[in-house]
Protein backbone atom coordinates (compact mmCIF):
# COMPACT_ATOMS: atom_id res chain seq x y z
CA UNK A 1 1.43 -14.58 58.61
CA UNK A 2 3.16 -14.81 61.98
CA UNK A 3 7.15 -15.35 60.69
CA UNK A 4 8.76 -16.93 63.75
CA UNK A 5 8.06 -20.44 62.73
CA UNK A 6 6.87 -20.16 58.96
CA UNK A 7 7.25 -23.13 56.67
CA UNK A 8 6.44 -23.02 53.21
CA UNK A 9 3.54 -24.86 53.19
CA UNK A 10 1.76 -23.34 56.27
CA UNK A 11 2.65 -19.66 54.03
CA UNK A 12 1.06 -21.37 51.09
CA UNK A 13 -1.78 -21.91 53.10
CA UNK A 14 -2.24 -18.86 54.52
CA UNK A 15 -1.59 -17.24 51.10
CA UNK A 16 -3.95 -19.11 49.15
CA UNK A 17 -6.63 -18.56 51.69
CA UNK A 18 -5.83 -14.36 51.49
CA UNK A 19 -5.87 -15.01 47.59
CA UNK A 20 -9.11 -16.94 47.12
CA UNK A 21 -11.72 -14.16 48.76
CA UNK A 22 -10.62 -13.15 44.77
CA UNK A 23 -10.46 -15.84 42.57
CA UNK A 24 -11.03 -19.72 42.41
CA UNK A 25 -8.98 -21.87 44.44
CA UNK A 26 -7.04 -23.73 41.98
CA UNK A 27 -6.13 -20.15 40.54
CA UNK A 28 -5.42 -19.10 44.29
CA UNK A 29 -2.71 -22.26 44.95
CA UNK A 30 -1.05 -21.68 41.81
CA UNK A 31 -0.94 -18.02 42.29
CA UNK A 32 0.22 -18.45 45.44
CA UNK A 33 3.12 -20.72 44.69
CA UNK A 34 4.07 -18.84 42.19
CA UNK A 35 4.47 -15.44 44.58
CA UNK A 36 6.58 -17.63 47.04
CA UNK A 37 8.80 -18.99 44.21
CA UNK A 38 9.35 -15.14 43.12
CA UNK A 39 9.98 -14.15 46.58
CA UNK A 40 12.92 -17.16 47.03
CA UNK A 41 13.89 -16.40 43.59
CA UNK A 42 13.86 -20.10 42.50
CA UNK A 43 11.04 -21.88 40.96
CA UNK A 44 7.47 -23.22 41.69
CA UNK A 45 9.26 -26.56 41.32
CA UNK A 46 11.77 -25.75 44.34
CA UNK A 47 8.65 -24.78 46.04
CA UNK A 48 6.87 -27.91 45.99
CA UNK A 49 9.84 -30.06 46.97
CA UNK A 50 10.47 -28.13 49.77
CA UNK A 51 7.34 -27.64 51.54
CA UNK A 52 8.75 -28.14 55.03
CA UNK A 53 11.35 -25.45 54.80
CA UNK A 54 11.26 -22.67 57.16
CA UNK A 55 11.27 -18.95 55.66
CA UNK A 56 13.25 -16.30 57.11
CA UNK A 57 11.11 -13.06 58.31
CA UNK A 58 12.20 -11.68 55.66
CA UNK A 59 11.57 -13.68 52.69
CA UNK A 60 8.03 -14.04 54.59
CA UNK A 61 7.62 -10.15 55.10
CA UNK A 62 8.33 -9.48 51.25
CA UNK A 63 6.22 -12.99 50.17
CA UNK A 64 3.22 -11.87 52.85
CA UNK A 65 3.43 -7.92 51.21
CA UNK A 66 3.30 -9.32 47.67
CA UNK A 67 0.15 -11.73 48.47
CA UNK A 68 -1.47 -8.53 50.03
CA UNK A 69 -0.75 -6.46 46.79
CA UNK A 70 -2.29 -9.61 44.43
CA UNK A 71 -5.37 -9.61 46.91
CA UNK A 72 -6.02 -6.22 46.05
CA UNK A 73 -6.20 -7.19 42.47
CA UNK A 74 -2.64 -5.78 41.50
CA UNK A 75 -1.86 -7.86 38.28
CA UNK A 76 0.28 -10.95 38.81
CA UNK A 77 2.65 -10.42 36.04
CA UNK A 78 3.55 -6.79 37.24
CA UNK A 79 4.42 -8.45 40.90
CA UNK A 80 6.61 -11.76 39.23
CA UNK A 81 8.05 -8.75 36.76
CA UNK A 82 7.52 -10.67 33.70
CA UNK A 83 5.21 -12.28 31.56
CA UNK A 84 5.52 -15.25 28.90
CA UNK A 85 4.60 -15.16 25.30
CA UNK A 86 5.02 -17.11 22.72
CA UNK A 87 7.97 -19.30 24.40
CA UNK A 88 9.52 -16.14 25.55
CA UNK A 89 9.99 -14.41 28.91
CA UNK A 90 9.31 -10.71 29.25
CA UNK A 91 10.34 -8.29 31.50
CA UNK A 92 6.66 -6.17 32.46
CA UNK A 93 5.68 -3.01 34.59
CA UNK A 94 3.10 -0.49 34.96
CA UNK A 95 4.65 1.04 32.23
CA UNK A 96 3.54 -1.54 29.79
CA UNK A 97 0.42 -3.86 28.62
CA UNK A 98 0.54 -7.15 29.53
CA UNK A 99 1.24 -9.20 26.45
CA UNK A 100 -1.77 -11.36 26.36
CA UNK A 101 -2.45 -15.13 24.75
CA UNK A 102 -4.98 -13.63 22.44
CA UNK A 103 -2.48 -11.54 20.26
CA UNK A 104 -0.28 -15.06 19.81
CA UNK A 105 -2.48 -15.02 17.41
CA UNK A 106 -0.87 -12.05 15.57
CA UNK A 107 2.20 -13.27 16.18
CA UNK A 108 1.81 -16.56 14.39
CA UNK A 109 -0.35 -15.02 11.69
CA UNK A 110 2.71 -12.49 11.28
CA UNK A 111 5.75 -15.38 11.22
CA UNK A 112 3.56 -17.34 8.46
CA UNK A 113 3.00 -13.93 6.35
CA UNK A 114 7.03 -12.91 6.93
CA UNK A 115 8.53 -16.05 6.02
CA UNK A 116 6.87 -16.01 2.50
CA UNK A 117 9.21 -12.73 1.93
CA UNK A 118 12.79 -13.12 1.77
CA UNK A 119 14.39 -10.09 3.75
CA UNK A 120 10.94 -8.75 5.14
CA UNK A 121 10.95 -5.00 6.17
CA UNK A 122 8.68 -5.47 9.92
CA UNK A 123 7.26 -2.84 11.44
CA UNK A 124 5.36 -3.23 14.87
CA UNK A 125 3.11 -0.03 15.51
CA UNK A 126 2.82 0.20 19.40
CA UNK A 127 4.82 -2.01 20.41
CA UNK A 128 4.43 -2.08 24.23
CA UNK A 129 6.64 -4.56 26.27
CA UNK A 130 8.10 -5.18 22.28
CA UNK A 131 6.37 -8.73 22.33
CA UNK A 132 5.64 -8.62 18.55
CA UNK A 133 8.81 -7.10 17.43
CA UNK A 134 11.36 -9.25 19.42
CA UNK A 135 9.56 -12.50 19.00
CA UNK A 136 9.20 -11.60 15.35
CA UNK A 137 13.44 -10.85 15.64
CA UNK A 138 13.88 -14.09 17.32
CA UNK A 139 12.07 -16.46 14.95
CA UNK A 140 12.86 -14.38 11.50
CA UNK A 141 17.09 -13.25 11.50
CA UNK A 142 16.89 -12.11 8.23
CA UNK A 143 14.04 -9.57 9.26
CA UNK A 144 14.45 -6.11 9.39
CA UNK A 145 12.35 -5.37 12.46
CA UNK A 146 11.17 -1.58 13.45
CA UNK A 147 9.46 -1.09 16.77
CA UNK A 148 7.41 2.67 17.47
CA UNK A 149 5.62 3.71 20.20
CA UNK A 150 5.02 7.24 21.55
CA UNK A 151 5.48 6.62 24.93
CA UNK A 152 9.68 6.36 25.74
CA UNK A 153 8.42 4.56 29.15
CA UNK A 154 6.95 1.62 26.60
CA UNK A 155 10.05 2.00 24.23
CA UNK A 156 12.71 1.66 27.22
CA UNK A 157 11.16 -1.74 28.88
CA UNK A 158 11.10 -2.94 25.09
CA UNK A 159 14.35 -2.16 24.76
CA UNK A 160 15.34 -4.33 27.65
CA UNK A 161 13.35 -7.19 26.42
CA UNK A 162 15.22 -7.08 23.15
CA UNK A 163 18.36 -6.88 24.90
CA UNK A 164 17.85 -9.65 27.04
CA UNK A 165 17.02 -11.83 24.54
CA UNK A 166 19.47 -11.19 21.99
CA UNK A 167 18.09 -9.51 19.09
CA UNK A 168 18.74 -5.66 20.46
CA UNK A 169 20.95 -5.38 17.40
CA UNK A 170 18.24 -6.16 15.10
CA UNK A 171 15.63 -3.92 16.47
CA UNK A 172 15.55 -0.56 15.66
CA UNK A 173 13.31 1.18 18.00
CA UNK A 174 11.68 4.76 17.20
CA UNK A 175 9.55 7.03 19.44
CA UNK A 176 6.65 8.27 17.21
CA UNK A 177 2.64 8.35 16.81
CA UNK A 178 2.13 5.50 15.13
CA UNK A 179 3.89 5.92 11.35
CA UNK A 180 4.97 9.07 11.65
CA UNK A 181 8.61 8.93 12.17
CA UNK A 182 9.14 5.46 10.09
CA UNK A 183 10.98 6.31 6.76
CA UNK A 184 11.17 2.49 5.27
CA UNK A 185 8.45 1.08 3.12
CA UNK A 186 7.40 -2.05 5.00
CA UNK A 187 6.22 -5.28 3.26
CA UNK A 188 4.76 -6.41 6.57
CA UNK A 189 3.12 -3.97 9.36
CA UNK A 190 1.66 -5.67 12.74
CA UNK A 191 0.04 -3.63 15.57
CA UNK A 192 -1.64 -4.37 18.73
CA UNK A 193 -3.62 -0.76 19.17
CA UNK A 194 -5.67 0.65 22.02
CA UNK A 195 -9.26 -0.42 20.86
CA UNK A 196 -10.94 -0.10 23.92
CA UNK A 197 -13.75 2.01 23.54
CA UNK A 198 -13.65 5.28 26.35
CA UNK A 199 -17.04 4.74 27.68
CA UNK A 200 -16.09 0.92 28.98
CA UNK A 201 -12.84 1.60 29.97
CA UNK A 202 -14.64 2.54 33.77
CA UNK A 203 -16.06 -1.12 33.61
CA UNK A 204 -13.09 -3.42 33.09
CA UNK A 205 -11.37 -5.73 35.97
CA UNK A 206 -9.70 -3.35 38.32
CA UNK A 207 -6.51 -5.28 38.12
CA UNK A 208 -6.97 -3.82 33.95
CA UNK A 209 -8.18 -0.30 34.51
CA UNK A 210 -6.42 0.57 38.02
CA UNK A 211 -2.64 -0.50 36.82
CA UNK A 212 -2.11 -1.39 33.21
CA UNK A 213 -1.27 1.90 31.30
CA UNK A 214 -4.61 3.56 29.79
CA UNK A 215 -2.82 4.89 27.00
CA UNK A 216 -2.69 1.33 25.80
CA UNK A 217 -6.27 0.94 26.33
CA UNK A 218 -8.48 3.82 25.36
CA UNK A 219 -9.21 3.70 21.93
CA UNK A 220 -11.18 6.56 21.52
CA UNK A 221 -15.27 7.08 21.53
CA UNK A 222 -15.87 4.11 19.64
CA UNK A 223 -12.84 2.40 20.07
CA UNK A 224 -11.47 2.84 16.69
CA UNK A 225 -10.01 6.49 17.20
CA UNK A 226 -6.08 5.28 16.94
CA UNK A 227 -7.28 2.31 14.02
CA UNK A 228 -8.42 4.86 12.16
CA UNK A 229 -5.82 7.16 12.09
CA UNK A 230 -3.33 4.06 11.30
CA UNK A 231 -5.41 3.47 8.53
CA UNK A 232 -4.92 6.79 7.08
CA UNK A 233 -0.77 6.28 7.19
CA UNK A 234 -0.93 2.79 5.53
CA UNK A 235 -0.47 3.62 2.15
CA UNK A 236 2.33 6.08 2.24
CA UNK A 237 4.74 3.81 4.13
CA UNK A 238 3.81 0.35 2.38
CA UNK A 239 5.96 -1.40 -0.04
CA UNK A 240 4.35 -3.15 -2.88
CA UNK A 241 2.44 -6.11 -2.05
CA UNK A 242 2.83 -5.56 1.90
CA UNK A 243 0.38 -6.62 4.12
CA UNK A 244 -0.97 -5.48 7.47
CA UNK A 245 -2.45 -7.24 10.94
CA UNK A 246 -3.71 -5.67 13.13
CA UNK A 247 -5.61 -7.21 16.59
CA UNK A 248 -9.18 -5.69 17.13
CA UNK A 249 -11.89 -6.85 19.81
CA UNK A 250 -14.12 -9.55 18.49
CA UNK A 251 -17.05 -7.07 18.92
CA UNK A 252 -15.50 -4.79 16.17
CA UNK A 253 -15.97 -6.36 13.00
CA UNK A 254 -18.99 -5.12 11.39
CA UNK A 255 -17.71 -1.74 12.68
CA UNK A 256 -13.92 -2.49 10.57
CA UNK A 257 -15.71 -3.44 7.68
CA UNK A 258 -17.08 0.24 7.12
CA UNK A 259 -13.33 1.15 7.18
CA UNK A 260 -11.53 -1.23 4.65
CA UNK A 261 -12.30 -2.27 1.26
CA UNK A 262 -14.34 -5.83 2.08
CA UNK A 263 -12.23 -7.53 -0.95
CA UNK A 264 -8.62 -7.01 0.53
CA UNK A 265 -9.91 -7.87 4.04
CA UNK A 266 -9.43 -12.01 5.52
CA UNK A 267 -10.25 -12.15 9.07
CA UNK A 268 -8.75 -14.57 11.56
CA UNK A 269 -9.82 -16.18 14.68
CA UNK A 270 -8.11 -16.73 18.61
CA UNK A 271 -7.59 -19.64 20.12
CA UNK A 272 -11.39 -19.45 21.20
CA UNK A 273 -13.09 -18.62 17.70
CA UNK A 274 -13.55 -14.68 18.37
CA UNK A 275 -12.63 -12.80 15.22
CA UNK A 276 -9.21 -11.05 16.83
CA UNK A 277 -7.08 -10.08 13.61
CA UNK A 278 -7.90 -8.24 10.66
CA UNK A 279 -5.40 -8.75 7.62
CA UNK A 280 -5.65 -6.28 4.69
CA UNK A 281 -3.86 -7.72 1.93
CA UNK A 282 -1.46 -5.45 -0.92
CA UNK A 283 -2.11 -2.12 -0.38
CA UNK A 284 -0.65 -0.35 -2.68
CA UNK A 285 -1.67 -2.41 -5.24
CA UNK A 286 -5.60 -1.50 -4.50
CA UNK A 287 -5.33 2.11 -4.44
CA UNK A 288 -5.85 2.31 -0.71
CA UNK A 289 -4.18 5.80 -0.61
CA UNK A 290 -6.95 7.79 -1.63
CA UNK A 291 -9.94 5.38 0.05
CA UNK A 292 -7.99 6.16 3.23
CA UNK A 293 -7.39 9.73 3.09
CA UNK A 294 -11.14 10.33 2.01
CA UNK A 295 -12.25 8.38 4.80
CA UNK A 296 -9.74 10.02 7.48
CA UNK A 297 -10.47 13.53 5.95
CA UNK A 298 -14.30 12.88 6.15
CA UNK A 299 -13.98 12.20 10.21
CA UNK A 300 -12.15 15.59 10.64
């Protein structure tokens, strides 16, 4: 972009052309307009009401750098710095997974489970940016939320997110693997785990494998490595009656079904129809303690 007499539509233009050697053009524009908007720090609105505005060099240097970074298939969220879900706005890095649409999902299935529970004990295994817990937080006050995740990168940009939208107070955030550190019984558990399995973690999108954390990814030979060993902690930590949901890839269920008892199982679909979250239903109730601990044991 040449920035001694830049307007903001001839940098769209030349921004959307850099973007779609990548992508479709629609997805280009809007990308596009939404890396100026970030680099005026107003909105895509202000954007498009002001095509004929000149940029400074600078505001072009930063916008034409950030277009040259998306090009190269750095995610989009990581270069706005956040990322939406469900209604609310998240700060995101490279020290985080993207919060995705898919694990709305989760979230929705988890509000409709909480809500039939007074005072719900929540805990959200992994929780990344802290999507789960914090919109769990927002929607349920009388929740007692608990956040893990054993990487204090993850924990410290969920932290943020909480305080930025209120509900730090309500959050009580623990670094640990998985279960490990969590001393209340919880009546509802939600987790978004790495279920990626090792082999194809070489063949997703660069913009996935090159920048978004593979801890949060790799899931382990078949990708059930970290599943399994969540598995193994559920009984000890579950109140009576509590209930679990955890996101898997829609490739995965015949392979969960060899892991949990088929009668305590209900499967739910995205947005799309792929199976995305498995619910196993009163734990304690079914003796789950010694299925699990068998099956961990046997994998040893």
């Amino acid at each position: 972009m040449n920035a001694s007499c830049v307007t903001l539509q001839s940098a769209l233009l030349d921004a959307t052309r850099a973007l779609g050697a990548t992508m479709p053009y629609h997805d280009a524009r809007l990308q596009a307009e939404l890396l100026l908007a970030h680099a005026l720090d107003t909105t895509r609105a202000y954007v498009l009401a002001h095509l004929d505005d000149p940029l400074t060099p600078a505001v072009a240097a930063r916008y034409a750098a950030n277009v040259a970074r998306r090009a190269k298939h750095e995610p989009l969220a990581y270069l706005l710095g956040h990322q939406e879900f469900y209604g609310l706005d998240f700060v995101v890095d490279r020290r985080v997974l993207i919060p995705r649409a898919e694990t709305e999902t989760l979230a929705q299935l988890a509000l409709e489970r909480a809500r039939e529970k007074s005072s719900p004990v929540i805990v959200d295994v992994g929780t990344g940016a802290g999507a789960l817990a914090i919109t769990l937080a927002h929607h349920l006050p009388a929740a007692r939320v608990i956040a893990t995740d054993l990487s204090c990168d993850a924990l410290a940009v969920a932290r943020l997110n909480a305080q930025r939208l209120g509900v730090d107070a309500r959050i009580e955030f623990i670094e640990s693997d998985l279960l490990a550190r969590v001393t209340a019984p919880f009546d509802l558990l939600v987790a978004n785990l790495p279920y990626i399995p090792r082999a194809r973690l070489d063949q997703l999108p660069r913009e996935i494998r090159a920048f978004e954390p593979r801890g949060a990814l790799d899931g382990g030979e078949d990708g059930l490595e970290v599943f399994r060993r969540l598995l193994a902690q559920l009984p000890a930590h579950a109140a009576r009656g509590a209930v679990a949901l955890l996101e898997i890839s829609e490739e995965q269920r015949s392979a969960v079904l060899h892991l949990v008892p088929k009668a305590r199982v209900t499967w739910h679909q995205d947005l799309e129809g792929l199976d995305r979250v498995v619910e196993i239903a009163d734990i304690r109730r079914y003796a789950m303690k010694n299925y699990f601990a068998s099956l961990w044991g046997s994998r040893q």
